[in-house]
Protein backbone atom coordinates (compact mmCIF):
# COMPACT_ATOMS: atom_id res chain seq x y z
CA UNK A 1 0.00 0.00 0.00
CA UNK A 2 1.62 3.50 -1.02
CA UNK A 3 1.82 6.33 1.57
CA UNK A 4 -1.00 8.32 -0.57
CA UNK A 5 -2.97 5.75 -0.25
CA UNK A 6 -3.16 4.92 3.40
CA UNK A 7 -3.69 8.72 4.17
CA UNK A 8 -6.79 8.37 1.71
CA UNK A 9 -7.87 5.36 3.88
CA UNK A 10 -7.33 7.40 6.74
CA UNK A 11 -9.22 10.40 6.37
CA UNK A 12 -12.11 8.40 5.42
CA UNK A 13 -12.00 6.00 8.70
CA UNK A 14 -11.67 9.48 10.29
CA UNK A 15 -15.11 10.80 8.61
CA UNK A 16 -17.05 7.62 10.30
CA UNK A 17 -15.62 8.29 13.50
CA UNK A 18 -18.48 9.29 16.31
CA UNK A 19 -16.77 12.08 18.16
CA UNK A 20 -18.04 12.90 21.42
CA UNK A 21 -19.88 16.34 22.28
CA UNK A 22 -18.45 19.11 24.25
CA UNK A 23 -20.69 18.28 26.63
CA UNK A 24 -19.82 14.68 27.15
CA UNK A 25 -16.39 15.63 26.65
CA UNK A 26 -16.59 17.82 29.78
CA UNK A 27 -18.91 15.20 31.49
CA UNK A 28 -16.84 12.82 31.30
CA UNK A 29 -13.64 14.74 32.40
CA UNK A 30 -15.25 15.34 35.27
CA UNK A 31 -16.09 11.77 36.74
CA UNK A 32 -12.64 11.45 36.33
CA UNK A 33 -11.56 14.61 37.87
CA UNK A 34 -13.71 13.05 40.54
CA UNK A 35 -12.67 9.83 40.66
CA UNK A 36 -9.03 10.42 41.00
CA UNK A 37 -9.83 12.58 44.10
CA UNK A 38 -12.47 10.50 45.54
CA UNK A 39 -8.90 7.52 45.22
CA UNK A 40 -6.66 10.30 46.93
CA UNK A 41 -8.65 10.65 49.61
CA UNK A 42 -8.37 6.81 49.97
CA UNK A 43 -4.95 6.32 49.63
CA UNK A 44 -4.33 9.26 51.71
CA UNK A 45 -6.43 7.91 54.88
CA UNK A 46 -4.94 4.24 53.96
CA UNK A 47 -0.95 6.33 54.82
CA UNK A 48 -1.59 7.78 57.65
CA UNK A 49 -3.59 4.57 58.96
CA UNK A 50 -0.59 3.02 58.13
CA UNK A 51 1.63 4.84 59.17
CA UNK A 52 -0.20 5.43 62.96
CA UNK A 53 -0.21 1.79 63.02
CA UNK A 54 3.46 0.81 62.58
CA UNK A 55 4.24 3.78 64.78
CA UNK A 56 2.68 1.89 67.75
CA UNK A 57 3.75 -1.68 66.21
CA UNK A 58 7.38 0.14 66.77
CA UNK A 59 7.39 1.82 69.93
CA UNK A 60 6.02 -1.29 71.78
CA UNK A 61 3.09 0.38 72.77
CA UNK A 62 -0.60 1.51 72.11
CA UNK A 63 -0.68 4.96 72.70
């Protein structure tokens, strides 16, 4: 297949593409935004959990 060709081929997969709206664009940039907050909350509370935990696991005691 020559490099004309293919580019052709290209821009006419390209045309049958469904492209999303702005506004699902933006919706869906913001479950995300969400998402990786909501999981940084997590892992935040998970590290200092932790790390409270193996403070008293090495001092011997339960403070």
């Amino acid at each position: 297949m020559n490099l004309i060709q293919y580019f052709r081929d290209s821009r006419a997969e390209l045309s049958r593409v469904s492209w999303p709206t702005r506004a699902q664009v933006l919706e869906g940039t913001q479950a995300v935004l969400i998402f990786v907050v909501a999981l940084t909350l997590v892992v935040w509370l998970m590290d200092v959990g932790f790390g409270a935990l193996l403070r008293v696991i090495l001092q011997g005691r339960i403070a």
